[in-house]
N, C-alpha and C. Protein backbone atom coordinates (compact mmCIF):
# COMPACT_ATOMS: atom_id res chain seq x y z
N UNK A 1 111.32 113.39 179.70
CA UNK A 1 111.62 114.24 178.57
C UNK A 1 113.12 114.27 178.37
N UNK A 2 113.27 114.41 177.00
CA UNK A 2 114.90 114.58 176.92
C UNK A 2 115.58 115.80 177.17
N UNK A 3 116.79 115.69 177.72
CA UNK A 3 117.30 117.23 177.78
C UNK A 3 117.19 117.98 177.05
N UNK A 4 117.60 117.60 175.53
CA UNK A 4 117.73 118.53 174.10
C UNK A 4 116.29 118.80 174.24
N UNK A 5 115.15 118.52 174.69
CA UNK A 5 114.06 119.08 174.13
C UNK A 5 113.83 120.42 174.97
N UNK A 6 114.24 119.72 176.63
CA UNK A 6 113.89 120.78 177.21
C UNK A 6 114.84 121.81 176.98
N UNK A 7 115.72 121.51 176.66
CA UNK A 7 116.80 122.65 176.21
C UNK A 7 116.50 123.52 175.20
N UNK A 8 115.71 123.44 174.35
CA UNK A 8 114.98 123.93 173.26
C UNK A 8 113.96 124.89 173.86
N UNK A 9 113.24 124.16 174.33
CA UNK A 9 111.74 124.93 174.53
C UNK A 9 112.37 126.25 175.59
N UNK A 10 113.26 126.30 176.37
CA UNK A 10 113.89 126.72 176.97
C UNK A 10 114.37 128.16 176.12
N UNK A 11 115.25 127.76 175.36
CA UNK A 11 116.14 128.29 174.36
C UNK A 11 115.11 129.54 173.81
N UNK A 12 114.11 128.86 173.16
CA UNK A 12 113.00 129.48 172.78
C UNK A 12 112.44 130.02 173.61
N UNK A 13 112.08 130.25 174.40
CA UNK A 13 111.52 130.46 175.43
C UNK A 13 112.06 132.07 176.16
N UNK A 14 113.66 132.00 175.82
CA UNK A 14 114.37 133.22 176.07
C UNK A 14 114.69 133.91 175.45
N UNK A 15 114.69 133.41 173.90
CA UNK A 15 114.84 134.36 173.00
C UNK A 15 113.88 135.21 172.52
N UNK A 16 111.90 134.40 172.73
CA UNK A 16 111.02 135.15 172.25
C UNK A 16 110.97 136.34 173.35
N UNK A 17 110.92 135.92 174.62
CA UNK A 17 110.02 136.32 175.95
C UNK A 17 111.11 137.59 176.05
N UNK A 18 112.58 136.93 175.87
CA UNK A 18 113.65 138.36 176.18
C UNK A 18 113.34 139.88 174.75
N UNK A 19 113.53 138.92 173.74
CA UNK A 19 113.35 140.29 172.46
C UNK A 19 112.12 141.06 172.87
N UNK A 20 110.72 140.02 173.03
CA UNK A 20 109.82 141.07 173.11
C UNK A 20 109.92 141.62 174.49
N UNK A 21 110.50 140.96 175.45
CA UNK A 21 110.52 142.31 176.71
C UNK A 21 111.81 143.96 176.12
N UNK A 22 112.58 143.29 175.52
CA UNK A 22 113.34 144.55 174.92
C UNK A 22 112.69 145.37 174.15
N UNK A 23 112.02 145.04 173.50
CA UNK A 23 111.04 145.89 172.61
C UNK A 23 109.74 146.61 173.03
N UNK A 24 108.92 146.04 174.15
CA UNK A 24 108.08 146.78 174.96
C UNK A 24 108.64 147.33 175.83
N UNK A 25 109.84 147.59 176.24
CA UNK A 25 110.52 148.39 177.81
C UNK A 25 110.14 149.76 177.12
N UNK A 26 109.44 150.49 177.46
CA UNK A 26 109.49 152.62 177.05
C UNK A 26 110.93 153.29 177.18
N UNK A 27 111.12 152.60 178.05
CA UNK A 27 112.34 153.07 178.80
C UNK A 27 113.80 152.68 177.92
N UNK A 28 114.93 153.23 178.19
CA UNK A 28 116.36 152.93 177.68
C UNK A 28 116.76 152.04 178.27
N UNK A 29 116.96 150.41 177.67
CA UNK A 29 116.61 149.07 178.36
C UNK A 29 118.15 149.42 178.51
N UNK A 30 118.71 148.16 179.73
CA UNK A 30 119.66 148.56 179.98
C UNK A 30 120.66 147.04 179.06
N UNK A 31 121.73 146.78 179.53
CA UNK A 31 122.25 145.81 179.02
C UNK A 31 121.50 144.83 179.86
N UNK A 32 121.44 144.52 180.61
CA UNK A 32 120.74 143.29 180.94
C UNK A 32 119.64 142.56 180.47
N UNK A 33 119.08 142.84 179.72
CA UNK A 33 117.67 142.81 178.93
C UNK A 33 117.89 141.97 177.52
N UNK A 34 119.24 142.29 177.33
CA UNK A 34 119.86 141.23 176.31
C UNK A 34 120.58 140.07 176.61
N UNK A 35 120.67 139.85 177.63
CA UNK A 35 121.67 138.33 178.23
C UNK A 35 120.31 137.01 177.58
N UNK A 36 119.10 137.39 178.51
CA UNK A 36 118.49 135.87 178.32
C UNK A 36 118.15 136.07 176.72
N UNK A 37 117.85 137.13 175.99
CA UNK A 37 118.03 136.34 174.54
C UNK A 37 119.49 135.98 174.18
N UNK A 38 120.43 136.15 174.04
CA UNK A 38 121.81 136.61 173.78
C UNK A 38 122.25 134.69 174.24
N UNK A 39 121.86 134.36 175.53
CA UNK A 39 122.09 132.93 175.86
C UNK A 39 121.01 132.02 175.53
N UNK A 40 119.56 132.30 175.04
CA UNK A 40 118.93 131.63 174.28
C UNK A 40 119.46 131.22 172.67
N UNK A 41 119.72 132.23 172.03
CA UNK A 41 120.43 131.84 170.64
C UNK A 41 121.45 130.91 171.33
N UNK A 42 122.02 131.33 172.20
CA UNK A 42 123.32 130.18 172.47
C UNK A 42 122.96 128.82 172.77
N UNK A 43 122.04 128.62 173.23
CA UNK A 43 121.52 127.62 173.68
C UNK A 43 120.69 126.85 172.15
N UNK A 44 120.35 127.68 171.70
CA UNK A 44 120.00 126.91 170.43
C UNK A 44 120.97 126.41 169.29
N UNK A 45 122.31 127.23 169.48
CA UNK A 45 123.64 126.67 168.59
C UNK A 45 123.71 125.45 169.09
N UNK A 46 124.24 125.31 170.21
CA UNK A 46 124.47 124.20 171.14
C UNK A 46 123.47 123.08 171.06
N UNK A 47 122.39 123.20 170.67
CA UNK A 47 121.54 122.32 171.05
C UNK A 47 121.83 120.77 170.04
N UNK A 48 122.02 121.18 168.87
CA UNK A 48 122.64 119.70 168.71
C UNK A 48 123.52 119.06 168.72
N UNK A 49 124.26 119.17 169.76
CA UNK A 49 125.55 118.93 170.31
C UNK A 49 125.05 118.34 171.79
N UNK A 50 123.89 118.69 172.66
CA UNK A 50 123.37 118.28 174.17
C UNK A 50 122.35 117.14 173.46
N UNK A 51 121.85 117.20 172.14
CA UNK A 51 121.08 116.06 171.68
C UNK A 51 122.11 114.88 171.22
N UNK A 52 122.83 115.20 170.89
CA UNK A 52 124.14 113.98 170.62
C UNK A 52 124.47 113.39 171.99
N UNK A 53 124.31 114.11 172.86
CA UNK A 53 124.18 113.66 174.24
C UNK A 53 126.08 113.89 174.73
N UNK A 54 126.68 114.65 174.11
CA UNK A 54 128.07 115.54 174.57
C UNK A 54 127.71 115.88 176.06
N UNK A 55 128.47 114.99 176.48
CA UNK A 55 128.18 115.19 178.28
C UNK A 55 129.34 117.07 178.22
N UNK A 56 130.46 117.36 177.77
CA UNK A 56 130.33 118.60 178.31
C UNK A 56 129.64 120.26 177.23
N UNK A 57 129.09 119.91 176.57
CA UNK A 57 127.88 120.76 176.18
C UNK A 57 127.15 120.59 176.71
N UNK A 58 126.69 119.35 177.47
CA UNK A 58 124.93 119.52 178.37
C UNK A 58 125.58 120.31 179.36
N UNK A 59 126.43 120.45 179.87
CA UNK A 59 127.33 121.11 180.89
C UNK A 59 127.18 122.76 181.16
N UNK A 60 127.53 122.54 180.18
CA UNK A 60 127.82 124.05 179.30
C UNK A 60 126.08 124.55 178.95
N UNK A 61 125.17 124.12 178.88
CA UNK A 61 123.67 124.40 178.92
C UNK A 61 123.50 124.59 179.92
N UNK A 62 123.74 123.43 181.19
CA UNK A 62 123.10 123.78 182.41
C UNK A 62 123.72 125.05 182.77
N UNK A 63 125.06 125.07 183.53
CA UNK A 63 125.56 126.43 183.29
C UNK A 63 125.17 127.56 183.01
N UNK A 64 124.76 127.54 181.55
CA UNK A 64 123.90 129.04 181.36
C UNK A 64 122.71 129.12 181.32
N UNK A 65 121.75 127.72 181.65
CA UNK A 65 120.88 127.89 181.93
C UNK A 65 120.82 128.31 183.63
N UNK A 66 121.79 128.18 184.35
CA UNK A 66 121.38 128.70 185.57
C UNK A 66 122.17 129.76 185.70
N UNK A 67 122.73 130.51 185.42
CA UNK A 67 123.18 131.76 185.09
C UNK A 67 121.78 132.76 184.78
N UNK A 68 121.51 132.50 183.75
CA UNK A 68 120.39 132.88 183.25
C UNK A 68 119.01 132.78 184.33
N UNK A 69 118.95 131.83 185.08
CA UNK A 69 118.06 131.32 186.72
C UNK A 69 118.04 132.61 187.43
N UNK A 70 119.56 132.63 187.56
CA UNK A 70 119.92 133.29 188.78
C UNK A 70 119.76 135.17 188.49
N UNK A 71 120.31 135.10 186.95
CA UNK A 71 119.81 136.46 186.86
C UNK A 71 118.53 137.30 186.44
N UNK A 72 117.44 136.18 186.41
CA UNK A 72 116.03 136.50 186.11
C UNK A 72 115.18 136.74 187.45
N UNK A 73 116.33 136.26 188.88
CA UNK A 73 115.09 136.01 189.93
C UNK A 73 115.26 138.19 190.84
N UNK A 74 116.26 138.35 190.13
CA UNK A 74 116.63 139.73 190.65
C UNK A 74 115.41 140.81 189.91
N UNK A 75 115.28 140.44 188.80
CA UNK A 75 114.57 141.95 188.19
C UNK A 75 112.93 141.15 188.27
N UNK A 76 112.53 139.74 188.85
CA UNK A 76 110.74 139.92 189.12
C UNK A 76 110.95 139.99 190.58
N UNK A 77 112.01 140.24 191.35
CA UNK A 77 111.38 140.87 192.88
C UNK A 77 111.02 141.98 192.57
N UNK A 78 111.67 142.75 191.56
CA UNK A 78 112.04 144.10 191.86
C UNK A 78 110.47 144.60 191.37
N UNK A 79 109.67 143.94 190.32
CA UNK A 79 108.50 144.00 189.68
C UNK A 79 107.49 144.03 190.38
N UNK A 80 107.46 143.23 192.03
CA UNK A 80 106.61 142.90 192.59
C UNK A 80 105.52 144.31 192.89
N UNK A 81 106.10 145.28 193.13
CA UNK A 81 105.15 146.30 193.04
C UNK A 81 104.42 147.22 191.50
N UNK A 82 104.87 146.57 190.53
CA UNK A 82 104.76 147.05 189.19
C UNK A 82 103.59 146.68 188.62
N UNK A 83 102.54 147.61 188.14
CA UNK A 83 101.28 147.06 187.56
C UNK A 83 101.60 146.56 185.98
N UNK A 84 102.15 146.05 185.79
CA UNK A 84 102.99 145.60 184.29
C UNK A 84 102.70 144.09 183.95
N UNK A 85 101.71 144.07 183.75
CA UNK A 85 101.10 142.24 183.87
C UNK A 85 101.71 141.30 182.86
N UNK A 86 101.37 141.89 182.04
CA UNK A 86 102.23 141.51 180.31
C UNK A 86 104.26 141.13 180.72
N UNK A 87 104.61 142.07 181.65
CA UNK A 87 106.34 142.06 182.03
C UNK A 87 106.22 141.15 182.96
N UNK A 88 105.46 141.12 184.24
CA UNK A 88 105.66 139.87 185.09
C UNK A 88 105.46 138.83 184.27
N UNK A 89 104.75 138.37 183.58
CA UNK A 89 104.19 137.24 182.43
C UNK A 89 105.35 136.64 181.77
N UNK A 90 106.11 138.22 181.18
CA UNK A 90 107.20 137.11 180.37
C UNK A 90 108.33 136.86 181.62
N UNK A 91 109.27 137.10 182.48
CA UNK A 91 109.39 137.37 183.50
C UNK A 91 109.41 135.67 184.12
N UNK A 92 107.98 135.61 184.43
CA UNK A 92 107.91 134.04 185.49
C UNK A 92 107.79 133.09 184.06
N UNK A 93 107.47 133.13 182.67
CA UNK A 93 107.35 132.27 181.96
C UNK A 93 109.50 131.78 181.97
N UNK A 94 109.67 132.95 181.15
CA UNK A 94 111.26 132.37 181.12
C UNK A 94 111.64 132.02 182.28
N UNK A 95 111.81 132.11 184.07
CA UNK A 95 111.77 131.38 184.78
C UNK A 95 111.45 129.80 184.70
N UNK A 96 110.30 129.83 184.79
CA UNK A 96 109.78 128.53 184.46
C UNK A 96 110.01 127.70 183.97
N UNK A 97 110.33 128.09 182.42
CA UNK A 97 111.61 127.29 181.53
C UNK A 97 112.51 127.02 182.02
N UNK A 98 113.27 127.82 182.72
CA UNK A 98 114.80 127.44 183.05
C UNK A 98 114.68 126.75 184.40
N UNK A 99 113.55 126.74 184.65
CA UNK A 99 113.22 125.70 186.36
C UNK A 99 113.40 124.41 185.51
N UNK A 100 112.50 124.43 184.27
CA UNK A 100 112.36 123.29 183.89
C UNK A 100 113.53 122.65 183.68
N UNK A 101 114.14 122.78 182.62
CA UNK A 101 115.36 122.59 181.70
C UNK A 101 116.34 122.35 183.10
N UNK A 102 116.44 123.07 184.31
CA UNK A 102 117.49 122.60 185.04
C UNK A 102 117.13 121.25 185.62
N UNK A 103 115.61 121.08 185.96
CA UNK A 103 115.29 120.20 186.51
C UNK A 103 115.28 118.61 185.28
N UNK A 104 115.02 119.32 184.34
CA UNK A 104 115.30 117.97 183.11
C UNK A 104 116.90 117.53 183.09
N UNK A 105 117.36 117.95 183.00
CA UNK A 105 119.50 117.79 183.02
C UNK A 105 119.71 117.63 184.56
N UNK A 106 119.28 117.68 185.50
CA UNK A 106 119.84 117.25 186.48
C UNK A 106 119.31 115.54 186.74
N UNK A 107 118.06 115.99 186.24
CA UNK A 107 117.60 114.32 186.50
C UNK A 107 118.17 113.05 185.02
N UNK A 108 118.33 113.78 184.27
CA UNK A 108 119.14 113.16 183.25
C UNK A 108 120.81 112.77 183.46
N UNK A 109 121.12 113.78 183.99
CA UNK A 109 122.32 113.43 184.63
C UNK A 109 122.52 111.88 185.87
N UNK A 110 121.47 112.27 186.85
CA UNK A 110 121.03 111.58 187.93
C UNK A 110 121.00 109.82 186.74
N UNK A 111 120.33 110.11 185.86
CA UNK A 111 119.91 108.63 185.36
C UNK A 111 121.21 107.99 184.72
N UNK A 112 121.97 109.07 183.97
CA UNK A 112 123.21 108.60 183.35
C UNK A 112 124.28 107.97 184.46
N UNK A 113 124.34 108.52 185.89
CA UNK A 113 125.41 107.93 186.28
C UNK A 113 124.61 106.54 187.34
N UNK A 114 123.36 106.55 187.22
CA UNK A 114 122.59 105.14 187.79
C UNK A 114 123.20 103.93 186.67
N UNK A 115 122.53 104.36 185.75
CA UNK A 115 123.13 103.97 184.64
C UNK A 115 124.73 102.70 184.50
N UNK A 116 125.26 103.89 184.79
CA UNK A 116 127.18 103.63 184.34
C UNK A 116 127.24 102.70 186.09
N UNK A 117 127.00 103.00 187.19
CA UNK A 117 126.83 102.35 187.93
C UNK A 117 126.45 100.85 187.59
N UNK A 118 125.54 100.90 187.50
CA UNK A 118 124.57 99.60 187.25
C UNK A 118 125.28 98.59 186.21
N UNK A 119 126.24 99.30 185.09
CA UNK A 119 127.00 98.48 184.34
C UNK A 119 128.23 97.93 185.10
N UNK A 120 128.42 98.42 185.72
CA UNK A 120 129.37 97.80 186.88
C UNK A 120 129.10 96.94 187.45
């Protein structure tokens, strides 16, 4: 798969899953609740700029796509006791995405410098 795609589905992925977790919280969501949409739109500006294949915008994706990794794995520990099926749901989906998408750009990366090698 290409990066830009997975970068997309990704993108998407944080902007639906984050708005509607902001919008079902009862509670006074806090700021954090807006980062993974907030870097999904970003990720979708960007995106045809990582499809042009701009080695430092794919950069700049991975980056906040693992930013975004790292700050999603804090609030589903915290869930683990929460009967909230619908919140774990969106939760491990946007995970998932961003497992993906890191794992698509790293191995894209991996091929680009086999690649530049091999022309040598």
């Amino acid at each position: 798969m290409k990066p830009y795609i997975a970068n997309l589905i990704n993108a998407i992925s944080l902007l639906v899953f984050g708005l509607w977790q902001y919008f079902a919280t009862t509670t006074e969501p806090s700021f954090a609740v807006f980062l993974p949409p907030a870097v999904g739109f970003i990720l979708i500006l960007i995106n045809w700029n990582v499809k042009k294949e701009d080695k430092v915008w794919a950069h700049i994706a991975v980056i906040l796509t693992l930013f975004v990794y790292i700050g999603l794995i804090n609030p589903l520990t915290k869930l683990t006791g929460v009967n909230d099926g619908l919140t774990i749901m969106r939760e491990v989906i946007m995970l998932v995405t961003n497992t993906f998408a890191l794992i698509v750009f790293v191995l894209s990366f991996i091929n680009v410098r086999r690649n530049r090698k091999a022309e040598n």
